[in-house]
N, C-alpha and C. Protein backbone atom coordinates (compact mmCIF):
# COMPACT_ATOMS: atom_id res chain seq x y z
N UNK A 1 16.88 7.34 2.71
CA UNK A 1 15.85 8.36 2.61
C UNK A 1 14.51 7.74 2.22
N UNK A 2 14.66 6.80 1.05
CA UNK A 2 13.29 6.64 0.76
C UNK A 2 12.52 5.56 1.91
N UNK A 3 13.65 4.49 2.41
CA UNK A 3 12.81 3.72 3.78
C UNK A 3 12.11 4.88 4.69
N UNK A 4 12.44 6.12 4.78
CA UNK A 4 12.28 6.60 6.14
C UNK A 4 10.62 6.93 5.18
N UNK A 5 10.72 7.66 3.95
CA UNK A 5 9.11 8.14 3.04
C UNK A 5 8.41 6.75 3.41
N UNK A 6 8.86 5.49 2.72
CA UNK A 6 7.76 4.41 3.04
C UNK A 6 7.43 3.86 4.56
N UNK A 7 8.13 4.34 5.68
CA UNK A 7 7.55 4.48 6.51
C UNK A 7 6.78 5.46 6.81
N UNK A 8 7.04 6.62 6.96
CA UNK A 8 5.92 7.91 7.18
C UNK A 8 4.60 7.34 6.43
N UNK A 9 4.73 7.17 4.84
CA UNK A 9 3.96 7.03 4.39
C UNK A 9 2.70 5.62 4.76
N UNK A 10 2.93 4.91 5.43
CA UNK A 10 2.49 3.64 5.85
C UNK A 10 2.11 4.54 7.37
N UNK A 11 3.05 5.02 8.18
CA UNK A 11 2.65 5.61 9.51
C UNK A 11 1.18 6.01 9.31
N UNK A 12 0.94 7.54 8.14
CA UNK A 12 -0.03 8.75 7.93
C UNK A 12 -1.39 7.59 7.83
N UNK A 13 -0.83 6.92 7.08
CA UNK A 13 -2.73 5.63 6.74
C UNK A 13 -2.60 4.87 8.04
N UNK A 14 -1.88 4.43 8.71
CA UNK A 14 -2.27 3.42 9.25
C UNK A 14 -2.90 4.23 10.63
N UNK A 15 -2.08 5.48 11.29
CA UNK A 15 -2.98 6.27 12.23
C UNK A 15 -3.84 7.24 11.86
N UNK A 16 -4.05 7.40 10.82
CA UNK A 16 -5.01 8.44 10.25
C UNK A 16 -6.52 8.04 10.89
N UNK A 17 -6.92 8.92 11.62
CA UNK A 17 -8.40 8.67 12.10
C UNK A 17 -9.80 9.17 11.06
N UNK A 18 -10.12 8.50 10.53
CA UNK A 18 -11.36 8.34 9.20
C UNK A 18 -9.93 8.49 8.10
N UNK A 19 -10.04 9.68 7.59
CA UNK A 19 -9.19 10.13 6.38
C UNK A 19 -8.44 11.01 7.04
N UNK A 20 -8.06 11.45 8.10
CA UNK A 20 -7.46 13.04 7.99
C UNK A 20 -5.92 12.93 7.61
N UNK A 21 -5.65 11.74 7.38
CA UNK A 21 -3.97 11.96 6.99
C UNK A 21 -3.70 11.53 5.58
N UNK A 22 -4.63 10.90 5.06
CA UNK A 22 -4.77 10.30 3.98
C UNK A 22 -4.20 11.23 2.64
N UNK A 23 -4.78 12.11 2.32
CA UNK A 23 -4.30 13.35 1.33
C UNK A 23 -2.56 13.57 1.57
N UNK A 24 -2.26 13.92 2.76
CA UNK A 24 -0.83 13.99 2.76
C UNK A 24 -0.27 12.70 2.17
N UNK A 25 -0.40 11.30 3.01
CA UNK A 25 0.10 10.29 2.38
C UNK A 25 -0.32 9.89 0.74
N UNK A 26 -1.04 10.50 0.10
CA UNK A 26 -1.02 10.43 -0.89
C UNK A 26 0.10 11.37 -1.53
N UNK A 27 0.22 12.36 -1.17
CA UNK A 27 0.70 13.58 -1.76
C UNK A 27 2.30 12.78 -1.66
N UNK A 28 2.43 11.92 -0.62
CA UNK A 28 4.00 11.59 -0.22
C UNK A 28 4.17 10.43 -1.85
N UNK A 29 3.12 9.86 -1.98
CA UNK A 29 3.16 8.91 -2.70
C UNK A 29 3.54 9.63 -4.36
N UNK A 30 3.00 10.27 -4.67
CA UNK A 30 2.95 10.57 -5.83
C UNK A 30 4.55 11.41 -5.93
N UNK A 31 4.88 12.19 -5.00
CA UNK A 31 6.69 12.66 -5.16
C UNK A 31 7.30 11.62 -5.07
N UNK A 32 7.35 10.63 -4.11
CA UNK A 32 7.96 9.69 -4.24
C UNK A 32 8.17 8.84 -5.39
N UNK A 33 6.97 8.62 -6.14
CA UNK A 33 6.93 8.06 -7.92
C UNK A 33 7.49 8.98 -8.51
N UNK A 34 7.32 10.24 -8.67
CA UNK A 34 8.19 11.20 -9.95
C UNK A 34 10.01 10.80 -9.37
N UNK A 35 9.79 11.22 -8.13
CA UNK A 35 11.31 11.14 -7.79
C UNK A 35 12.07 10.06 -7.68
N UNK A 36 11.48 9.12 -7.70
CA UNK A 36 12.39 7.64 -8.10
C UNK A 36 12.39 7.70 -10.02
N UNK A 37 11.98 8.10 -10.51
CA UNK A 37 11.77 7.95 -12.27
C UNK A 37 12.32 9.07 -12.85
N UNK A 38 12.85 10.20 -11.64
CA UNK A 38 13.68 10.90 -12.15
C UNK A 38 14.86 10.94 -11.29
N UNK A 39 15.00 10.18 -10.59
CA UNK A 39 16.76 9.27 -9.68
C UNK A 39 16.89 7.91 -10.30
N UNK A 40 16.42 7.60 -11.82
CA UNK A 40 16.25 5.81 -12.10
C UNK A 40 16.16 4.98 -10.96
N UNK A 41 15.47 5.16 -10.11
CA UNK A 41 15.15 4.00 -9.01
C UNK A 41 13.68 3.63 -8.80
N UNK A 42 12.80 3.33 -10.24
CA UNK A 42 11.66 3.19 -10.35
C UNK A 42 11.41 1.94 -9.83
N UNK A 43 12.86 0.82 -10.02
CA UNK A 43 12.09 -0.73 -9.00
C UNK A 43 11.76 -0.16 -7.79
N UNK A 44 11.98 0.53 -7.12
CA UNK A 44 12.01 0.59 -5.98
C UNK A 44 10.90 1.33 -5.51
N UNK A 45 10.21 2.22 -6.25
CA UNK A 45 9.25 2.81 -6.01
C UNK A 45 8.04 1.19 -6.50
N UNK A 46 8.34 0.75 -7.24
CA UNK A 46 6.88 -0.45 -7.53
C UNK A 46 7.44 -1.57 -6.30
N UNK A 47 8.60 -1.54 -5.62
CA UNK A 47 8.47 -2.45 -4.96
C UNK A 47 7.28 -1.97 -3.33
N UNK A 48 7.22 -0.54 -3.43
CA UNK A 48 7.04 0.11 -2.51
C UNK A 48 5.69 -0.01 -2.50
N UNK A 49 5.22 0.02 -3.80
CA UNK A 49 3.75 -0.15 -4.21
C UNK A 49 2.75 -1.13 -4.40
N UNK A 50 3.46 -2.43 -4.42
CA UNK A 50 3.34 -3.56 -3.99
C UNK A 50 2.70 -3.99 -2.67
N UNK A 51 3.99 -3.29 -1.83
CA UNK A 51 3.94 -3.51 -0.35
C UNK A 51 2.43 -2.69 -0.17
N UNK A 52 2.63 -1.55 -0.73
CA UNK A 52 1.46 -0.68 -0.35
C UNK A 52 0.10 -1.26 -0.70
N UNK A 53 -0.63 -1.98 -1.32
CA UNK A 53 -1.40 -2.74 -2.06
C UNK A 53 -1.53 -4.05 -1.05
N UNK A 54 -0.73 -5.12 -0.93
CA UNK A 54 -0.54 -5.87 0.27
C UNK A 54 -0.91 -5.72 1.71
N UNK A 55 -0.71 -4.11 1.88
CA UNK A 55 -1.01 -3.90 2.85
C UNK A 55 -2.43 -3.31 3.18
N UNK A 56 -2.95 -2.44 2.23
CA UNK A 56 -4.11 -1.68 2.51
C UNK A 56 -4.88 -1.82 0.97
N UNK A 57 -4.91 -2.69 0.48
CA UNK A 57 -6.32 -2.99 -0.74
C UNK A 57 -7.64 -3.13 -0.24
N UNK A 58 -7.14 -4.30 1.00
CA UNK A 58 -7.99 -4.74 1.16
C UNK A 58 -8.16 -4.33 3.23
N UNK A 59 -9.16 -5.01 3.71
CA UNK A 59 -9.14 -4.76 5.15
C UNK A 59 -9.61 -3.13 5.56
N UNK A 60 -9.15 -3.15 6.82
CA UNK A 60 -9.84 -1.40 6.90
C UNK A 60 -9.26 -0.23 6.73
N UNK A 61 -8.22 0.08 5.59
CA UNK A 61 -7.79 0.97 5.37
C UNK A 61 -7.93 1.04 3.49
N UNK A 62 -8.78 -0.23 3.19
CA UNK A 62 -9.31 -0.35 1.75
C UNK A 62 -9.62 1.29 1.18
N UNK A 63 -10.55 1.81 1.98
CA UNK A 63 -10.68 3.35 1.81
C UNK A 63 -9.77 4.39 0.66
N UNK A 64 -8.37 3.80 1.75
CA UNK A 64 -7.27 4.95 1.21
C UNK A 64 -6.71 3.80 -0.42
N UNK A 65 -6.87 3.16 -0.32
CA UNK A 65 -6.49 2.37 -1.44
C UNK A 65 -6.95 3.00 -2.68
N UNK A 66 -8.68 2.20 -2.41
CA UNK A 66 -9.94 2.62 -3.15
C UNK A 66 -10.07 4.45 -4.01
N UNK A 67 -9.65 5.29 -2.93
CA UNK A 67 -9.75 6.76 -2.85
C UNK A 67 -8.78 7.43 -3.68
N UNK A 68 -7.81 7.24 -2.85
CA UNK A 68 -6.70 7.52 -3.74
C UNK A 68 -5.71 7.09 -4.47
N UNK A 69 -5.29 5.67 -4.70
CA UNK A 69 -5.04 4.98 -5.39
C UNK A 69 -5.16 4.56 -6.75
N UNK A 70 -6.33 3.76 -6.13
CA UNK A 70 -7.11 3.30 -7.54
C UNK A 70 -7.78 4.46 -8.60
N UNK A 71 -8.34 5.22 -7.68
CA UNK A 71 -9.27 6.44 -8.25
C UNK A 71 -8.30 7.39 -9.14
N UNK A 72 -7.18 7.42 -8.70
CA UNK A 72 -6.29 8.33 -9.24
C UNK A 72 -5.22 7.21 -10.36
N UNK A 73 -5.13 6.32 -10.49
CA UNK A 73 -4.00 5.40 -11.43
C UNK A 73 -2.72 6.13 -10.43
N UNK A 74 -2.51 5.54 -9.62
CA UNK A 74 -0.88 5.69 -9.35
C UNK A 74 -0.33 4.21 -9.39
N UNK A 75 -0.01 3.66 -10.17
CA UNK A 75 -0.12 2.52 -10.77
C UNK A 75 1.67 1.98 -10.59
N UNK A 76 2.05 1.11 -11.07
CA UNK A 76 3.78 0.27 -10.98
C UNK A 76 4.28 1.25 -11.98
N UNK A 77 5.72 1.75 -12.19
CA UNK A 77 6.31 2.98 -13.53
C UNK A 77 6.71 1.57 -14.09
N UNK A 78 5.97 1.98 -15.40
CA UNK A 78 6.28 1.11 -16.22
C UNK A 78 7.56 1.80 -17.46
N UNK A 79 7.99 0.85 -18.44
CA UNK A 79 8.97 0.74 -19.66
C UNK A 79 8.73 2.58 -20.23
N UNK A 80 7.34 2.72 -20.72
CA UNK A 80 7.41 3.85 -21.55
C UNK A 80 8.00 5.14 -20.43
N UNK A 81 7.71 4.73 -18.44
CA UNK A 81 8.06 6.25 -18.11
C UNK A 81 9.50 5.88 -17.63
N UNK A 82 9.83 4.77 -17.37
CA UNK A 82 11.38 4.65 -16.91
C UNK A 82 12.04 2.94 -17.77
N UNK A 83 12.74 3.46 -18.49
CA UNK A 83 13.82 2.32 -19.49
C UNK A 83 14.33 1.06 -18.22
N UNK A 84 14.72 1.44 -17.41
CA UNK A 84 15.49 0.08 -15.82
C UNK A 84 14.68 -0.62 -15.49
N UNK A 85 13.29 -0.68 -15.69
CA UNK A 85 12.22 -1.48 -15.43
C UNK A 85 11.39 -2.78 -16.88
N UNK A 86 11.09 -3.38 -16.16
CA UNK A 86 10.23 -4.82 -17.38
C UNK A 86 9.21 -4.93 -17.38
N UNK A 87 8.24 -3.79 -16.49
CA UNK A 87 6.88 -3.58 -16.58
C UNK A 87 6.18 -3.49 -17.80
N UNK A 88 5.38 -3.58 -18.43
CA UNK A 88 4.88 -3.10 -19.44
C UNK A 88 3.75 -2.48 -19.25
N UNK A 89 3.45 -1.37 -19.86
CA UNK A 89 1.70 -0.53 -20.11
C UNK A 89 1.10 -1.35 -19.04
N UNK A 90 0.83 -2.48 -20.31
CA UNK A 90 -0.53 -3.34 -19.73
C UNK A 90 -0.71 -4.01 -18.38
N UNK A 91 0.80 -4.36 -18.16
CA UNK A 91 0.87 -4.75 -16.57
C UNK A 91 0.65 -3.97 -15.57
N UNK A 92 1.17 -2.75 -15.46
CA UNK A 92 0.95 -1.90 -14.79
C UNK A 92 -0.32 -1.43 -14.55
N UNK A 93 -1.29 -1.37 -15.52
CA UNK A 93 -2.32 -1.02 -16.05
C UNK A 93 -3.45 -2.33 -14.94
N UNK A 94 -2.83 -3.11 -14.66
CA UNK A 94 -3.68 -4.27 -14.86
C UNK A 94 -3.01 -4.74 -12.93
N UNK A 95 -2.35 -3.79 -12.54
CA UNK A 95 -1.90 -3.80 -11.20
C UNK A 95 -2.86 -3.61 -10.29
N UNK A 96 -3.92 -2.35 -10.81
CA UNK A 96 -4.61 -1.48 -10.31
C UNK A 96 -5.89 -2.36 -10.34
N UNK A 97 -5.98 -3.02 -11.49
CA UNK A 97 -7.96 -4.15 -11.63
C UNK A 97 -7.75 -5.01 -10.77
N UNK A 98 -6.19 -5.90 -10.80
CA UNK A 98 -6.48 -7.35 -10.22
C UNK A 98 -6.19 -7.47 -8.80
N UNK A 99 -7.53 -7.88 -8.14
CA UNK A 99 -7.04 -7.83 -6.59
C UNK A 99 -6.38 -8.96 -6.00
N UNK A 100 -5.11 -9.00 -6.28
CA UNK A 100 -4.33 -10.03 -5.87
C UNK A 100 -3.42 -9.58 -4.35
N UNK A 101 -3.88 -8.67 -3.98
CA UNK A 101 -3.80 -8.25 -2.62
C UNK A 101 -3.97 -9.69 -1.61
N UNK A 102 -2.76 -10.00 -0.82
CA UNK A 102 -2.89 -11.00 -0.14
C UNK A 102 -2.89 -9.76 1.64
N UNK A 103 -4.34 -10.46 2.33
CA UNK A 103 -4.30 -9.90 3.48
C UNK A 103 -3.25 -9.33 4.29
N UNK A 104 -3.24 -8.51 4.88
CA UNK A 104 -1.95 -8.04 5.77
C UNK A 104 -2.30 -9.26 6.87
N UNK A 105 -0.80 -9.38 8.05
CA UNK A 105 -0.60 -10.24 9.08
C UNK A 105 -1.93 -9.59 9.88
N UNK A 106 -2.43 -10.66 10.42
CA UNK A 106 -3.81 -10.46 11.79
C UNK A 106 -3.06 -9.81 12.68
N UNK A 107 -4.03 -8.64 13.13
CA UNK A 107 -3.16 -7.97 14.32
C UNK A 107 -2.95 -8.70 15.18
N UNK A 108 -2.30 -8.24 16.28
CA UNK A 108 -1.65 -8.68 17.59
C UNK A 108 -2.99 -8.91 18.59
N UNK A 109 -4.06 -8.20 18.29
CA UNK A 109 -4.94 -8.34 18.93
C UNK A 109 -5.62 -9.40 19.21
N UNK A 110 -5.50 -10.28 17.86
CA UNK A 110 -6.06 -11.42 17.45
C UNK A 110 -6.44 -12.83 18.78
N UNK A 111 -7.58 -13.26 19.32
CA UNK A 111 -7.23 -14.16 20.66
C UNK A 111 -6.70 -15.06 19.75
N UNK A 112 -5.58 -16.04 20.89
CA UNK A 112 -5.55 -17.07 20.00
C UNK A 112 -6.10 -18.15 20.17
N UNK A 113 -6.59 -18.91 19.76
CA UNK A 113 -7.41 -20.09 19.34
C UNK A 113 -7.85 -20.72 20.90
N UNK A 114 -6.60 -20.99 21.72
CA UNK A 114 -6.63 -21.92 23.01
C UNK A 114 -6.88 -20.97 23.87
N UNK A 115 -6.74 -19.38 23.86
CA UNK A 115 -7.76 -18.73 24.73
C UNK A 115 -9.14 -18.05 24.40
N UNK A 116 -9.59 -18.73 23.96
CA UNK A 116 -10.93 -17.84 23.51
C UNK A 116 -11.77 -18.56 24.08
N UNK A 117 -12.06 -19.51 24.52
CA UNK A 117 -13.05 -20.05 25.48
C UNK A 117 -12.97 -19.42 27.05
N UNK A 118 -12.26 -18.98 27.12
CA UNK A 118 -11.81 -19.08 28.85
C UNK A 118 -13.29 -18.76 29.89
N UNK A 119 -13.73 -17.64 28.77
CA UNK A 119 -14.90 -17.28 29.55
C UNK A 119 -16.34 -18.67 29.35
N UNK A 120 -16.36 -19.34 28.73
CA UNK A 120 -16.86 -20.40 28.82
C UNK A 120 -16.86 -21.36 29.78
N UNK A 121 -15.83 -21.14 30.47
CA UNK A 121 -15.04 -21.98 31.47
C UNK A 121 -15.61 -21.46 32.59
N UNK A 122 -15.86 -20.05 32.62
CA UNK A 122 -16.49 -19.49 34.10
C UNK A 122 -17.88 -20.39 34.22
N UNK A 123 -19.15 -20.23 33.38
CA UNK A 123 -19.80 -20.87 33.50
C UNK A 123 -20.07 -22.39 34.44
């Protein structure tokens, strides 16, 4: 169940045209945190959040990060809201400042290196 939420939820941002899906995928995000911390499966919601951060901190969906994310603290469940976890306050806390966001993979679009001249070649 919850793979199928962190997909939808990754689907709604990644085709959302400006923001219009954005609010829902937030809205998915935040049940998804109560409901892993009240099923004790809070790793699994910060592993989710991780990914989520990795994927859209930075690049062109920074927006939904920035917006609703950051703006709101939906942050890693740390020790004080779920006991199964080694998070602490401050880490969690400190999830949200440090942009240790490593770029998502270059799209598919990307030329690669040995064709990007070609049109040089017409010349």
């Amino acid at each position: 169940y919850q793979r199928r939420v962190h997909g939808v939820v990754q689907q709604l941002i990644r085709e959302s045209i400006a923001d219009q899906y954005y609010e829902k995928a937030f809205h998915c995000i935040q049940a998804l945190r109560q409901g892993c911390i009240q099923e004790e499966e809070s790793d699994k919601f910060n592993v989710f959040i991780k990914e989520l951060k990795r994927l859209f901190a930075t690049g062109r969906r920074q927006d939904f990060w920035n917006k609703y994310i950051k703006a709101n603290k939906i942050t890693l469940i740390n020790q004080d809201e779920s006991a199964e976890v080694e998070v602490t306050v401050s880490q969690a806390q400190m999830f949200l400042e440090i942009d240790d966001a490593t770029p998502a993979a270059p799209s598919s679009l990307a030329v690669p290196a040995d064709e990007e001249d070609l049109f040089a070649d017409i010349e």
